[in-house]
PDB file of N, CA and C in Angstrom:
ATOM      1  N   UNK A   1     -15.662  16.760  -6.664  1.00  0.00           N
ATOM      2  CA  UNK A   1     -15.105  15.440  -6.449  1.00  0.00           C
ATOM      3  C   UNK A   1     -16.254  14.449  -6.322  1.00  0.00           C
ATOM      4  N   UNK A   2     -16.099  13.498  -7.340  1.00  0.00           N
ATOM      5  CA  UNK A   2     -17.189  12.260  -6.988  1.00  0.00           C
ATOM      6  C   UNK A   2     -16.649  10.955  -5.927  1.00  0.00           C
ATOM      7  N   UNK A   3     -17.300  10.383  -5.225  1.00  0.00           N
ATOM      8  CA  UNK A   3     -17.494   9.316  -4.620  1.00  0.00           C
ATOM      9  C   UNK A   3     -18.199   8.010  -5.129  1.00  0.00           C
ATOM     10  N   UNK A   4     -17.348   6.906  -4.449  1.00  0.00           N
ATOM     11  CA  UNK A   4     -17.811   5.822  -4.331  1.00  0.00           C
ATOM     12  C   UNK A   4     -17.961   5.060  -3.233  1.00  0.00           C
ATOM     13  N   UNK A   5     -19.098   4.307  -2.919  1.00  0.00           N
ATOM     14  CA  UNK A   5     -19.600   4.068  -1.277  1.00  0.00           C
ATOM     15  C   UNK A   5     -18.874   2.308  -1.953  1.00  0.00           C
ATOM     16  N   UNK A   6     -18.111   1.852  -0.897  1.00  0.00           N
ATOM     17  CA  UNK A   6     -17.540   0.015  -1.035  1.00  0.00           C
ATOM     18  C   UNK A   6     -17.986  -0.450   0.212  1.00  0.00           C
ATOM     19  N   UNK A   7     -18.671  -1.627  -0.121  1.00  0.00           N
ATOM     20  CA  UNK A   7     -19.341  -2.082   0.954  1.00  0.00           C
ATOM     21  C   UNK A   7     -18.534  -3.920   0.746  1.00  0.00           C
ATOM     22  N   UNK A   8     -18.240  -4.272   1.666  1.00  0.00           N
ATOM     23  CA  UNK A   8     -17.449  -5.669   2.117  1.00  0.00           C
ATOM     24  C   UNK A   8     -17.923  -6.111   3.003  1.00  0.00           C
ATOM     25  N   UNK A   9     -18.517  -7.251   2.867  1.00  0.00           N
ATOM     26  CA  UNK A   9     -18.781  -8.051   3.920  1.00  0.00           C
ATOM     27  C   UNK A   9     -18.112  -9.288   3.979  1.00  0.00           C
ATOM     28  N   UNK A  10     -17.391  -9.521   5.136  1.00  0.00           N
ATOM     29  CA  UNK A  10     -15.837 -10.318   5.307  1.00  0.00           C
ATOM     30  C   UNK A  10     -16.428 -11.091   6.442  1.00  0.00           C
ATOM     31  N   UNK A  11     -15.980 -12.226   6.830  1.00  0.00           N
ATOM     32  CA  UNK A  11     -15.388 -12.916   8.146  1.00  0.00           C
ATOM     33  C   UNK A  11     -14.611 -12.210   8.786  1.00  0.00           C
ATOM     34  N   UNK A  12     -15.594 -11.801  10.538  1.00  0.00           N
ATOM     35  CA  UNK A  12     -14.924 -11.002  11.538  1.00  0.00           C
ATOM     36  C   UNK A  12     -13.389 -11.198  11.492  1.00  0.00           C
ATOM     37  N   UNK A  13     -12.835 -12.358  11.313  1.00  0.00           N
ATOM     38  CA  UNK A  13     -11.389 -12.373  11.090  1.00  0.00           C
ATOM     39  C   UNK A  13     -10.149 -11.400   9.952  1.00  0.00           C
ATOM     40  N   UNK A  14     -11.007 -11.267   8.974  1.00  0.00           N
ATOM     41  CA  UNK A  14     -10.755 -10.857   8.120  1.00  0.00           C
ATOM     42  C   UNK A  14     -10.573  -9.604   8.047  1.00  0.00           C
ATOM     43  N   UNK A  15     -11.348  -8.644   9.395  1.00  0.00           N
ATOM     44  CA  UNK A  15     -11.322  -7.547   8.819  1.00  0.00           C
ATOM     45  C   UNK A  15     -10.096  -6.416   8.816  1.00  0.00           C
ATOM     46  N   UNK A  16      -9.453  -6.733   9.648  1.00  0.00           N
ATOM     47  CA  UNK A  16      -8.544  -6.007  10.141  1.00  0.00           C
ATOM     48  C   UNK A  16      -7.509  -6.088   8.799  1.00  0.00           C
ATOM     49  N   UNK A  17      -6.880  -7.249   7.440  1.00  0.00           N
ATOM     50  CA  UNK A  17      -6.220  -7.395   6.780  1.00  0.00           C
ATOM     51  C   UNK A  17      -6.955  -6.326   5.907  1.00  0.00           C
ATOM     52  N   UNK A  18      -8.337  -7.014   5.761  1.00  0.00           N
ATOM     53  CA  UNK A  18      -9.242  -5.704   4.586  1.00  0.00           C
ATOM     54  C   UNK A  18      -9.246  -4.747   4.405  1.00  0.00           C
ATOM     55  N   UNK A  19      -8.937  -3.422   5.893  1.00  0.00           N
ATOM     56  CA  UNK A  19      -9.269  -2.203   5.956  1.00  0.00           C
ATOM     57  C   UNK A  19      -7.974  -2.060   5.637  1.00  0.00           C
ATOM     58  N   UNK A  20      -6.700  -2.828   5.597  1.00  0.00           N
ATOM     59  CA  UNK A  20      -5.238  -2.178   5.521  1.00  0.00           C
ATOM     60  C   UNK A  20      -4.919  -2.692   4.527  1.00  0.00           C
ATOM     61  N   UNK A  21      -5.530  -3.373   3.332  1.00  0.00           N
ATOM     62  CA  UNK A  21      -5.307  -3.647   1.916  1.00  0.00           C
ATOM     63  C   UNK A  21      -6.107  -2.428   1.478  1.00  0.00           C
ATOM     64  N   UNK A  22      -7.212  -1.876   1.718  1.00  0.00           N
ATOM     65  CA  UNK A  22      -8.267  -0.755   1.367  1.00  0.00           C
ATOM     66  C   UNK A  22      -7.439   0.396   1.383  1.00  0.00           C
ATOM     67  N   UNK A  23      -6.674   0.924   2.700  1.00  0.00           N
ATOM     68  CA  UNK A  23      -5.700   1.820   3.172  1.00  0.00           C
ATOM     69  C   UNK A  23      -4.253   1.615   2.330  1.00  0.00           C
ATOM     70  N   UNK A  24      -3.842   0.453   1.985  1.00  0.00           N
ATOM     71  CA  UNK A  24      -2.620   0.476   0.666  1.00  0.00           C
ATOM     72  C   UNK A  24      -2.929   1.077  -0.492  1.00  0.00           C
ATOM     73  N   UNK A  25      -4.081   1.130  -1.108  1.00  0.00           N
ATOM     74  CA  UNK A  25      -4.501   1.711  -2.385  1.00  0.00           C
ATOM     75  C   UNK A  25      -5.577   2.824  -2.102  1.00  0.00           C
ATOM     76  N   UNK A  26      -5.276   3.574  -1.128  1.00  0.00           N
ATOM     77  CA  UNK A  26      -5.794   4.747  -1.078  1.00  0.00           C
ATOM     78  C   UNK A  26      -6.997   5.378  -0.132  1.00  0.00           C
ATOM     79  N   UNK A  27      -7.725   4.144  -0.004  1.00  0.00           N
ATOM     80  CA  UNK A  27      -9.230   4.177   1.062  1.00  0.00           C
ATOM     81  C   UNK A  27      -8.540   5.383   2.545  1.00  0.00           C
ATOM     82  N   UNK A  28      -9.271   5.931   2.746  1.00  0.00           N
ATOM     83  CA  UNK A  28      -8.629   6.536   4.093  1.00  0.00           C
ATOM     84  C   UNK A  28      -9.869   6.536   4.971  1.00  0.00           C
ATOM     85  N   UNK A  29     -10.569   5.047   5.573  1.00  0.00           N
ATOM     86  CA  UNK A  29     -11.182   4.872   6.609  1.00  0.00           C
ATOM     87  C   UNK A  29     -12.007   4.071   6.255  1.00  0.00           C
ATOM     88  N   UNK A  30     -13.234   4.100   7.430  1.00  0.00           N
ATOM     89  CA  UNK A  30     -13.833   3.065   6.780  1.00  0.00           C
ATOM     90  C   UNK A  30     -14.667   3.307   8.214  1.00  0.00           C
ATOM     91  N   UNK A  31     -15.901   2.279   8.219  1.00  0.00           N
ATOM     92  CA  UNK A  31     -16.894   2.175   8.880  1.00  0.00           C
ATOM     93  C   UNK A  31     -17.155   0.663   8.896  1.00  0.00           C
ATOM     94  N   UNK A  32     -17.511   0.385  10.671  1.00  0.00           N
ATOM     95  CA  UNK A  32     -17.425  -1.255  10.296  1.00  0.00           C
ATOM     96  C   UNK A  32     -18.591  -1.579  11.341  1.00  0.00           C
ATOM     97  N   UNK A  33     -19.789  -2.168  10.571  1.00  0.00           N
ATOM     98  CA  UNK A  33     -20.915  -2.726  11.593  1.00  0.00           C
ATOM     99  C   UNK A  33     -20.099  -4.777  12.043  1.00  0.00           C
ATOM    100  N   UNK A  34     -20.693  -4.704  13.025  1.00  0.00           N
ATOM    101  CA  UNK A  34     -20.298  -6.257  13.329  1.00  0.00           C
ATOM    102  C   UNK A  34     -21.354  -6.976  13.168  1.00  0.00           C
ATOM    103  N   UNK A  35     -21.227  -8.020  13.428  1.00  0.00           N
ATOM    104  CA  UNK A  35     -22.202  -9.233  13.763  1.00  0.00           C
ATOM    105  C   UNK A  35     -23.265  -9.102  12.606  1.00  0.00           C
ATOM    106  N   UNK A  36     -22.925  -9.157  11.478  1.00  0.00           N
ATOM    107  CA  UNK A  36     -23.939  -9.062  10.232  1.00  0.00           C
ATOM    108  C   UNK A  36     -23.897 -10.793  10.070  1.00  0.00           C
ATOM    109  N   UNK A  37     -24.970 -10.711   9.385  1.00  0.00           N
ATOM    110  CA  UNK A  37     -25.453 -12.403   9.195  1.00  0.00           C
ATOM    111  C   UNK A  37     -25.580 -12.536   7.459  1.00  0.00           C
ATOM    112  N   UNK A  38     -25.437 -13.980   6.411  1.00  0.00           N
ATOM    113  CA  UNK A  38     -25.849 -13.841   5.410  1.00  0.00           C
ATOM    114  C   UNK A  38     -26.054 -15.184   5.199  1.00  0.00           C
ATOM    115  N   UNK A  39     -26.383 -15.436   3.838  1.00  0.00           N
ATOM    116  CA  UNK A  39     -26.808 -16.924   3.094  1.00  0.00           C
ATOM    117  C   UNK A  39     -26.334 -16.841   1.625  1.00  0.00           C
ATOM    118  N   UNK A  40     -25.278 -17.901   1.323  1.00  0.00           N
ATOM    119  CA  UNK A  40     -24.775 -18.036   0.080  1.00  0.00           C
ATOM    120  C   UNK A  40     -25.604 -19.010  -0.697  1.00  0.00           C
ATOM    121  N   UNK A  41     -25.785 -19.498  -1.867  1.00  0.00           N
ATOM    122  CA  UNK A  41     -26.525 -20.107  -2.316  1.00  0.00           C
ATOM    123  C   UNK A  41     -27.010 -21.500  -1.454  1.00  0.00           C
ATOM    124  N   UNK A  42     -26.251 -22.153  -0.910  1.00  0.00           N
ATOM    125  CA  UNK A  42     -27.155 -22.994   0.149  1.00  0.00           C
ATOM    126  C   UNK A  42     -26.925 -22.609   1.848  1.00  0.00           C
ATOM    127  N   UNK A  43     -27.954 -22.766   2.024  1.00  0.00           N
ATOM    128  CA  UNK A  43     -28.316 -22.761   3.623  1.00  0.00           C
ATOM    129  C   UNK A  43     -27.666 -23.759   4.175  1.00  0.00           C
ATOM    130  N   UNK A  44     -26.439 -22.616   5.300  1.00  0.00           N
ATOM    131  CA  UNK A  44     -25.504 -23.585   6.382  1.00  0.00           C
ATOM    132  C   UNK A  44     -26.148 -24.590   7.165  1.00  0.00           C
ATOM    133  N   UNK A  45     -25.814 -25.385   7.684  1.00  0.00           N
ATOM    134  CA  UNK A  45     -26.270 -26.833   8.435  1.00  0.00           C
ATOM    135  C   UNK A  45     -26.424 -26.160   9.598  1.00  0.00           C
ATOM    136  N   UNK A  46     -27.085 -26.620  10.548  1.00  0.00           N
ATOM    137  CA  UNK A  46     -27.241 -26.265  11.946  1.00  0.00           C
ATOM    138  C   UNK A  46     -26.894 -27.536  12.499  1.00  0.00           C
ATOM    139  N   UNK A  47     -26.516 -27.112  13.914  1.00  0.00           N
ATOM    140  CA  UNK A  47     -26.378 -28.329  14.893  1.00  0.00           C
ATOM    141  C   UNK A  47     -27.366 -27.891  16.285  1.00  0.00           C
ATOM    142  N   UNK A  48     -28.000 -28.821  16.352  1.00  0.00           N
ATOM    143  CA  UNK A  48     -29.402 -28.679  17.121  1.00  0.00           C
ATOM    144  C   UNK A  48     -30.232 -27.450  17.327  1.00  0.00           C
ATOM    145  N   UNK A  49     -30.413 -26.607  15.855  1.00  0.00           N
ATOM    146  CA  UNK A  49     -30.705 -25.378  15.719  1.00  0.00           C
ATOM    147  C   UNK A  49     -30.077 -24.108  15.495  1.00  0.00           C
ATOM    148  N   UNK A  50     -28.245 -24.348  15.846  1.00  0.00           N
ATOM    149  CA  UNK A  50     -27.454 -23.231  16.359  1.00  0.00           C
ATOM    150  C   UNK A  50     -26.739 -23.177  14.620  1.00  0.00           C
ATOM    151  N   UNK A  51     -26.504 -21.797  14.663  1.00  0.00           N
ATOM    152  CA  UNK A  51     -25.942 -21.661  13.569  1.00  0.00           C
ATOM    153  C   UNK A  51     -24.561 -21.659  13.745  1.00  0.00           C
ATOM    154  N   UNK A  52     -23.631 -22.620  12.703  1.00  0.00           N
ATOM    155  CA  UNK A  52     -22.532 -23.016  12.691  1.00  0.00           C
ATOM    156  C   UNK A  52     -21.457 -21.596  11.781  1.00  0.00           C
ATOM    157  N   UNK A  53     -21.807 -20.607  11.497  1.00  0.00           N
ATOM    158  CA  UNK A  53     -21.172 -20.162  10.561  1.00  0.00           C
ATOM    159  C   UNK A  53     -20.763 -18.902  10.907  1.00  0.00           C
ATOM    160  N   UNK A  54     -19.559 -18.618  10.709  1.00  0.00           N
ATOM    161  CA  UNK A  54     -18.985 -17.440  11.674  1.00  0.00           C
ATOM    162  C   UNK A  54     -19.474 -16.188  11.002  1.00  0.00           C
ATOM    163  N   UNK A  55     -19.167 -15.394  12.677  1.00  0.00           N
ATOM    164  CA  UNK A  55     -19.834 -14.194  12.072  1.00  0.00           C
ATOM    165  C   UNK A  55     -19.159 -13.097  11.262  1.00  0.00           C
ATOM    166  N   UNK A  56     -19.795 -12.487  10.224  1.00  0.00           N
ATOM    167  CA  UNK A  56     -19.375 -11.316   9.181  1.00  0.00           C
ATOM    168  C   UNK A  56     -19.263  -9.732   9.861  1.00  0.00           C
ATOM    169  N   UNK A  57     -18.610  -8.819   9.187  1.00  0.00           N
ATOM    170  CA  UNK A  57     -18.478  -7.574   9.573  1.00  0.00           C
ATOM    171  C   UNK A  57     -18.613  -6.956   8.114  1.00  0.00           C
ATOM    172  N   UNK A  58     -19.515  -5.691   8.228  1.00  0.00           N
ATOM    173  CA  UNK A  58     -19.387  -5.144   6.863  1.00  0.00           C
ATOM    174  C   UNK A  58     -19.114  -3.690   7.232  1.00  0.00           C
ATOM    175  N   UNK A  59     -18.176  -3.634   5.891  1.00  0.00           N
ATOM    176  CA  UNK A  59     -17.040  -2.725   5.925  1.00  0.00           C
ATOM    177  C   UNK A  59     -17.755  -1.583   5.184  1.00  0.00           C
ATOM    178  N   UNK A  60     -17.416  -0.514   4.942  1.00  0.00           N
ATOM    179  CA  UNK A  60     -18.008   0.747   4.350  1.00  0.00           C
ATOM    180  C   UNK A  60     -16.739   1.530   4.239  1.00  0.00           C
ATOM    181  N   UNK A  61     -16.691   1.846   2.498  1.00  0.00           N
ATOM    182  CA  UNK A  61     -15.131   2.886   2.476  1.00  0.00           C
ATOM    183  C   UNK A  61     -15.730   3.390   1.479  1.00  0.00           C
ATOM    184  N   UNK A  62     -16.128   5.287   1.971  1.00  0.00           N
ATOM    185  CA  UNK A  62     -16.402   6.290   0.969  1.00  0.00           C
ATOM    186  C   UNK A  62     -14.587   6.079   0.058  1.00  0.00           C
ATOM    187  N   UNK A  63     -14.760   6.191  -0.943  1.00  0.00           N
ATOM    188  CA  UNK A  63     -13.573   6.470  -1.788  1.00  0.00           C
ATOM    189  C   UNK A  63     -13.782   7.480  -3.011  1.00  0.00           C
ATOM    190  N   UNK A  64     -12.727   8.111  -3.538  1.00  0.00           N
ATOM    191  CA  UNK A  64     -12.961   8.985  -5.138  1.00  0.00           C
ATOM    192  C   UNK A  64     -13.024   7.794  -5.977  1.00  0.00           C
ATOM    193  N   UNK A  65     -13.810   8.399  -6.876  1.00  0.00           N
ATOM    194  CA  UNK A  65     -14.314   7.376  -7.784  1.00  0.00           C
ATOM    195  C   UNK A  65     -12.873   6.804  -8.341  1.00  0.00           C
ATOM    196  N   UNK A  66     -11.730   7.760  -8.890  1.00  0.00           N
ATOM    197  CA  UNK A  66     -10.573   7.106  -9.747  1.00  0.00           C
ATOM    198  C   UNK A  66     -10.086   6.098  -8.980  1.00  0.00           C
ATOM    199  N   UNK A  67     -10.114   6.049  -7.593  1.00  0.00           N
ATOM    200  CA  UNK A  67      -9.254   5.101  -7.163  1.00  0.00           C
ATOM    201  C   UNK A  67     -10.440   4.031  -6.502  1.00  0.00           C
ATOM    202  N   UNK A  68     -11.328   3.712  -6.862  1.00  0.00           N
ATOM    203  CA  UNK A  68     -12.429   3.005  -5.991  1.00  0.00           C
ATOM    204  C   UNK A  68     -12.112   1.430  -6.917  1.00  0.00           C
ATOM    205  N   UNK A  69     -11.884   1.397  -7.997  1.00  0.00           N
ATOM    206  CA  UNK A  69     -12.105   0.172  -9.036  1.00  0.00           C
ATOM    207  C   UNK A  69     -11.006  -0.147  -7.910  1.00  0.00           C
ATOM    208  N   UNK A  70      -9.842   0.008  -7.542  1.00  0.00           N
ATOM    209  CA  UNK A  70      -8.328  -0.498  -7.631  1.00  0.00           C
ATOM    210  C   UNK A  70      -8.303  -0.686  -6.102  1.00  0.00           C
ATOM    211  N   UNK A  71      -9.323  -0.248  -5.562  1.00  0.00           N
ATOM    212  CA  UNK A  71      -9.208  -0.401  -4.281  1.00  0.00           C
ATOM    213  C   UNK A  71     -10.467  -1.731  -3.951  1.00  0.00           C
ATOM    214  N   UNK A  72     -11.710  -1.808  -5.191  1.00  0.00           N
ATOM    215  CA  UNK A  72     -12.561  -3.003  -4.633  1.00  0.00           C
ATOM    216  C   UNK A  72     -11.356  -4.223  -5.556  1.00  0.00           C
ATOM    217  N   UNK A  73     -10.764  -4.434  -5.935  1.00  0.00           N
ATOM    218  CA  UNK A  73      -9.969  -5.396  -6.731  1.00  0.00           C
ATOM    219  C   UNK A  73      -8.945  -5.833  -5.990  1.00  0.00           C
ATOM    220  N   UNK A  74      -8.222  -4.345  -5.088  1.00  0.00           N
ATOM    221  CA  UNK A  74      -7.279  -5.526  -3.947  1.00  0.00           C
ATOM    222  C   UNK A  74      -7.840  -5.996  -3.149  1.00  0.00           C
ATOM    223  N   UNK A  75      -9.296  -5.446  -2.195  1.00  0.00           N
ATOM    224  CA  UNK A  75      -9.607  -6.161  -1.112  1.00  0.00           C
ATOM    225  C   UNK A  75      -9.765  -7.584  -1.646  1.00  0.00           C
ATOM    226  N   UNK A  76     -10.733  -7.237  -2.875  1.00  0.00           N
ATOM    227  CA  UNK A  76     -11.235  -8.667  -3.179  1.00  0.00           C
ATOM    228  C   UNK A  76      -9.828  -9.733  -3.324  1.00  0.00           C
ATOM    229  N   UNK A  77      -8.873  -9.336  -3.291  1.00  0.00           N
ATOM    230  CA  UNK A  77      -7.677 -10.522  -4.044  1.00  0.00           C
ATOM    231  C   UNK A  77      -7.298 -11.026  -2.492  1.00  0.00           C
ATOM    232  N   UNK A  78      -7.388 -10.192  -1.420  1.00  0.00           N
ATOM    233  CA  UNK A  78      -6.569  -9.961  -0.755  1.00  0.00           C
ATOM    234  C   UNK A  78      -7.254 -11.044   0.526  1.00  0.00           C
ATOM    235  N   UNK A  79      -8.524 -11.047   0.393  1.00  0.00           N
ATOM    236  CA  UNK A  79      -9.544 -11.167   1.063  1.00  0.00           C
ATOM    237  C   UNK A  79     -10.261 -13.058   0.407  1.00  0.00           C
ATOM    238  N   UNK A  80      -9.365 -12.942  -1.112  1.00  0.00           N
ATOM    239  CA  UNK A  80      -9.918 -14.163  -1.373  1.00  0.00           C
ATOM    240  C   UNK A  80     -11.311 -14.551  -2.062  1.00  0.00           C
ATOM    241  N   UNK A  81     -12.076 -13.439  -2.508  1.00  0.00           N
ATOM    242  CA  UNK A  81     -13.164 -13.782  -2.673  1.00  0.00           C
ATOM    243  C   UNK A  81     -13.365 -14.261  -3.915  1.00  0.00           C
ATOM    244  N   UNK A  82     -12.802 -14.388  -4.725  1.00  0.00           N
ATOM    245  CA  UNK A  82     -12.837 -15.095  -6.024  1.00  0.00           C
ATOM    246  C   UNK A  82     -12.893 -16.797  -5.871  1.00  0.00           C
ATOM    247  N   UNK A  83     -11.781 -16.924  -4.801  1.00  0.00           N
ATOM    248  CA  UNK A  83     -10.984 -18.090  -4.563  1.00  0.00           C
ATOM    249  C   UNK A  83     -11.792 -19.168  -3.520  1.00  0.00           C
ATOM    250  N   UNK A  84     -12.251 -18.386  -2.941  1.00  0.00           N
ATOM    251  CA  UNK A  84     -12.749 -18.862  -1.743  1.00  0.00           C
ATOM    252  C   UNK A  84     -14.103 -18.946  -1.415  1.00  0.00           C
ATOM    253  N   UNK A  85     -15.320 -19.977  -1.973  1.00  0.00           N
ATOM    254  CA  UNK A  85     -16.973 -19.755  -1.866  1.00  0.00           C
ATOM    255  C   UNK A  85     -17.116 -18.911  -0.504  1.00  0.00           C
ATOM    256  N   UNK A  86     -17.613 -18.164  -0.351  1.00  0.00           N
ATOM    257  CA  UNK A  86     -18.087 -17.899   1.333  1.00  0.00           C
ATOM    258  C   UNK A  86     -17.168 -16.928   1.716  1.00  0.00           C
ATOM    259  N   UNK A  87     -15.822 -16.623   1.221  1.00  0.00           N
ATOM    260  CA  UNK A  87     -15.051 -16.222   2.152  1.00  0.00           C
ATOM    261  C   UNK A  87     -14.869 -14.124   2.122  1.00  0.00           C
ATOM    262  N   UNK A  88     -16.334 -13.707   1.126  1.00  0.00           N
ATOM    263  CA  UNK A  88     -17.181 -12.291   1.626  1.00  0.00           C
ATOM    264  C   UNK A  88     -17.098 -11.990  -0.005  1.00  0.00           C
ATOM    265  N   UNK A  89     -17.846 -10.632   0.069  1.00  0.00           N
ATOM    266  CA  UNK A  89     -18.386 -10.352  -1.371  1.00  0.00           C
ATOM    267  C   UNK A  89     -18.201  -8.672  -1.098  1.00  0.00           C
ATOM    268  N   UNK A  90     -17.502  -8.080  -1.918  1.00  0.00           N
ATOM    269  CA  UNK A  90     -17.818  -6.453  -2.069  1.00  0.00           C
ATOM    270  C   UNK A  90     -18.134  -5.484  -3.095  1.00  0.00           C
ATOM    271  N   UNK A  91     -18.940  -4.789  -3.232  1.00  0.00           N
ATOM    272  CA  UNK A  91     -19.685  -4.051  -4.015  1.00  0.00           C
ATOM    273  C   UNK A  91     -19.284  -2.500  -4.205  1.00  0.00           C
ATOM    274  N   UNK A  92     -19.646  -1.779  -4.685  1.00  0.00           N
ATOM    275  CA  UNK A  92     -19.113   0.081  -4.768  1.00  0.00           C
ATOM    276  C   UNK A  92     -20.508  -0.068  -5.187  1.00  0.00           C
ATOM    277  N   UNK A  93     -21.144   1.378  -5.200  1.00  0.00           N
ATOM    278  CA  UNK A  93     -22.199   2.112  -5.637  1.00  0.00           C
ATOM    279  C   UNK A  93     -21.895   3.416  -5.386  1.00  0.00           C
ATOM    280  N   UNK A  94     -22.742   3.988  -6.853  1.00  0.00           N
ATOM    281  CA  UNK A  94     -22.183   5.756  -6.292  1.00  0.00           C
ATOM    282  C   UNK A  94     -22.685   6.814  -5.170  1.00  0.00           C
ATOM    283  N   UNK A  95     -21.926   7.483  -4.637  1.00  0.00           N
ATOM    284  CA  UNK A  95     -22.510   8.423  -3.542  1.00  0.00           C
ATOM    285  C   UNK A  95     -22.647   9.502  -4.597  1.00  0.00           C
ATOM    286  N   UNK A  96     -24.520  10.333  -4.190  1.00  0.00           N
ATOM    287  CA  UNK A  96     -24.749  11.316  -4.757  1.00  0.00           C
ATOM    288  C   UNK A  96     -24.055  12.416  -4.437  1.00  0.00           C
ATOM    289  N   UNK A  97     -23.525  12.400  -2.298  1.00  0.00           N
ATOM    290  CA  UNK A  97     -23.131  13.561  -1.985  1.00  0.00           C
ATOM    291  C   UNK A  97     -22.587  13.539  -0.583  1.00  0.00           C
ATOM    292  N   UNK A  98     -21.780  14.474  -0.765  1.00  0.00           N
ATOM    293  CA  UNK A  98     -20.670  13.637   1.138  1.00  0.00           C
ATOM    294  C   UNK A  98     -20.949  14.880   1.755  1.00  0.00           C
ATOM    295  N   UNK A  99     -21.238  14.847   3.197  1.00  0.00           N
ATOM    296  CA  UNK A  99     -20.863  15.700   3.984  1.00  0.00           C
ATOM    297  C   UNK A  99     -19.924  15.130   5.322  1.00  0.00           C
ATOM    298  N   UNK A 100     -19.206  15.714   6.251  1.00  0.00           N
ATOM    299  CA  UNK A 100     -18.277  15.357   7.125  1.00  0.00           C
ATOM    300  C   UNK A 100     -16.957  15.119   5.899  1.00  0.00           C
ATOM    301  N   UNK A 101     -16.228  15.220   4.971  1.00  0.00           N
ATOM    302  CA  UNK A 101     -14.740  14.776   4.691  1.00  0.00           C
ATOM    303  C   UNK A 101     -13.968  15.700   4.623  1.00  0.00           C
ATOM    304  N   UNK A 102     -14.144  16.609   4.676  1.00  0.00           N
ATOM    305  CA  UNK A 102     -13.244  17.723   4.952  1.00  0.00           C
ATOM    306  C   UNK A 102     -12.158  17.803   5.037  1.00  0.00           C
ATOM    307  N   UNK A 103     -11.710  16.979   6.322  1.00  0.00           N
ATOM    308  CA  UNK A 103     -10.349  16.805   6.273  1.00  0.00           C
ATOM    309  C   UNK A 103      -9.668  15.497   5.637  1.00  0.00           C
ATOM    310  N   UNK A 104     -10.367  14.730   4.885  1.00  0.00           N
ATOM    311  CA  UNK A 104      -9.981  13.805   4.262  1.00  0.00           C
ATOM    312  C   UNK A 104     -10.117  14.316   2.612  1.00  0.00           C
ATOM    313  N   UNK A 105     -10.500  14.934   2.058  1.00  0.00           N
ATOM    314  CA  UNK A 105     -10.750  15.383   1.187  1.00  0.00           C
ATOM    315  C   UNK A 105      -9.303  16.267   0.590  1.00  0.00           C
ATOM    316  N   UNK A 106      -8.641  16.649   1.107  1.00  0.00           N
ATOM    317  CA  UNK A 106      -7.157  16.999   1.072  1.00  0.00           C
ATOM    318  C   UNK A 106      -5.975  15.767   0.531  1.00  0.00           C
ATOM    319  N   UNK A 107      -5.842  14.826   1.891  1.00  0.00           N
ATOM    320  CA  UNK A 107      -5.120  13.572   1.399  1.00  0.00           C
ATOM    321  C   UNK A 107      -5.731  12.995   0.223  1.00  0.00           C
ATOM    322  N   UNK A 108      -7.506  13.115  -0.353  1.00  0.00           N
ATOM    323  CA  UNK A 108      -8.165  12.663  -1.269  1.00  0.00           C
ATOM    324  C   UNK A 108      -7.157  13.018  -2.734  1.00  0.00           C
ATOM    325  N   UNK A 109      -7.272  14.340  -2.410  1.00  0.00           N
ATOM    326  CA  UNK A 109      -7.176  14.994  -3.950  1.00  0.00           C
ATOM    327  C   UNK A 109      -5.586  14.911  -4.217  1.00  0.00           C
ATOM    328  N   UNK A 110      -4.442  14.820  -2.858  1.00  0.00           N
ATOM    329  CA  UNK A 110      -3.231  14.679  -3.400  1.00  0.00           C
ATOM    330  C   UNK A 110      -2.927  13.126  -4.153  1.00  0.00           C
ATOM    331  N   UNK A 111      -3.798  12.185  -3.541  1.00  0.00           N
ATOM    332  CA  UNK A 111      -3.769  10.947  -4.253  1.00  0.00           C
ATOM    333  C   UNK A 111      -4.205  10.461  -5.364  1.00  0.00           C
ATOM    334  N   UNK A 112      -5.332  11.393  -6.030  1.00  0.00           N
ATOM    335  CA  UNK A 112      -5.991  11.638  -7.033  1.00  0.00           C
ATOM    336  C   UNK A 112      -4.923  12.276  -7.934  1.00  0.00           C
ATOM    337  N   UNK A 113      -4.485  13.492  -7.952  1.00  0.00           N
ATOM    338  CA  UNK A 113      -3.756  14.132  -8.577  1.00  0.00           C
ATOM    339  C   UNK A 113      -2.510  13.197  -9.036  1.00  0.00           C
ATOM    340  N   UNK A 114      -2.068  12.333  -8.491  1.00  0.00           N
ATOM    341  CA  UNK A 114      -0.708  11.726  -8.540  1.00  0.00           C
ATOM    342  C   UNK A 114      -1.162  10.883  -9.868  1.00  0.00           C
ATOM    343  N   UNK A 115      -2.409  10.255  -9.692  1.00  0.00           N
ATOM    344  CA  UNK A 115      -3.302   8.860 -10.470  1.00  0.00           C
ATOM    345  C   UNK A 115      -3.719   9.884 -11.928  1.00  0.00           C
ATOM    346  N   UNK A 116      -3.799  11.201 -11.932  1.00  0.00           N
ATOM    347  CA  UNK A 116      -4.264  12.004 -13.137  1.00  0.00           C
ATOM    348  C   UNK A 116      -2.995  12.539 -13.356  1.00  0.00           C
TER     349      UNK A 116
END
């Protein structure tokens, strides 16, 4: 079974809709650092030094590769990022090799199988 690592970085608000649009098309978990910081093509304004711009959470969802396209395409719809400058950006890259899924690797392959 191959993998794909999806990485989202959303507005802390956001995340909770993200991981359960991820979880509609198949994702079964996810990993979430907080308080991540970024810069879109221009640098946010400050007010007397303080940064005005809320904070991001980035998301992490090992997925099987068949269902990884369909799963970065709803967050992104879901999440707005087409629509919305700023409002987060997500990526897939491939995982060479998983250890710990074991028991996810079961629900993996019945959802896989359904999609083949």
């Amino acid at each position: 079974m191959h993998f794909k690592l999806i990485i989202a970085l959303v507005d802390e608000g956001q995340t909770k809709s993200i991981m359960l649009a991820a979880r509609e098309v198949g994702a079964t978990g996810a990993t979430v650092i907080g308080s991540a910081r970024g810069e879109g093509l221009s640098p946010k304004k400050t007010f007397f030094g303080l940064n005005l711009e809320s904070q991001r959470d980035m998301l992490m969802f090992i997925v099987e590769e068949h269902l990884s396209r369909e799963v970065l395409e709803h967050i992104a719809m879901i999440g707005g990022f087409d629509d919305n400058p700023g409002s987060g950006v997500a990526f897939q890259l491939d995982v060479e090799d998983t250890i710990g899924l074991a028991r996810q690797i079961k629900a993996i392959e019945d959802d896989v199988e359904e999609i083949l």
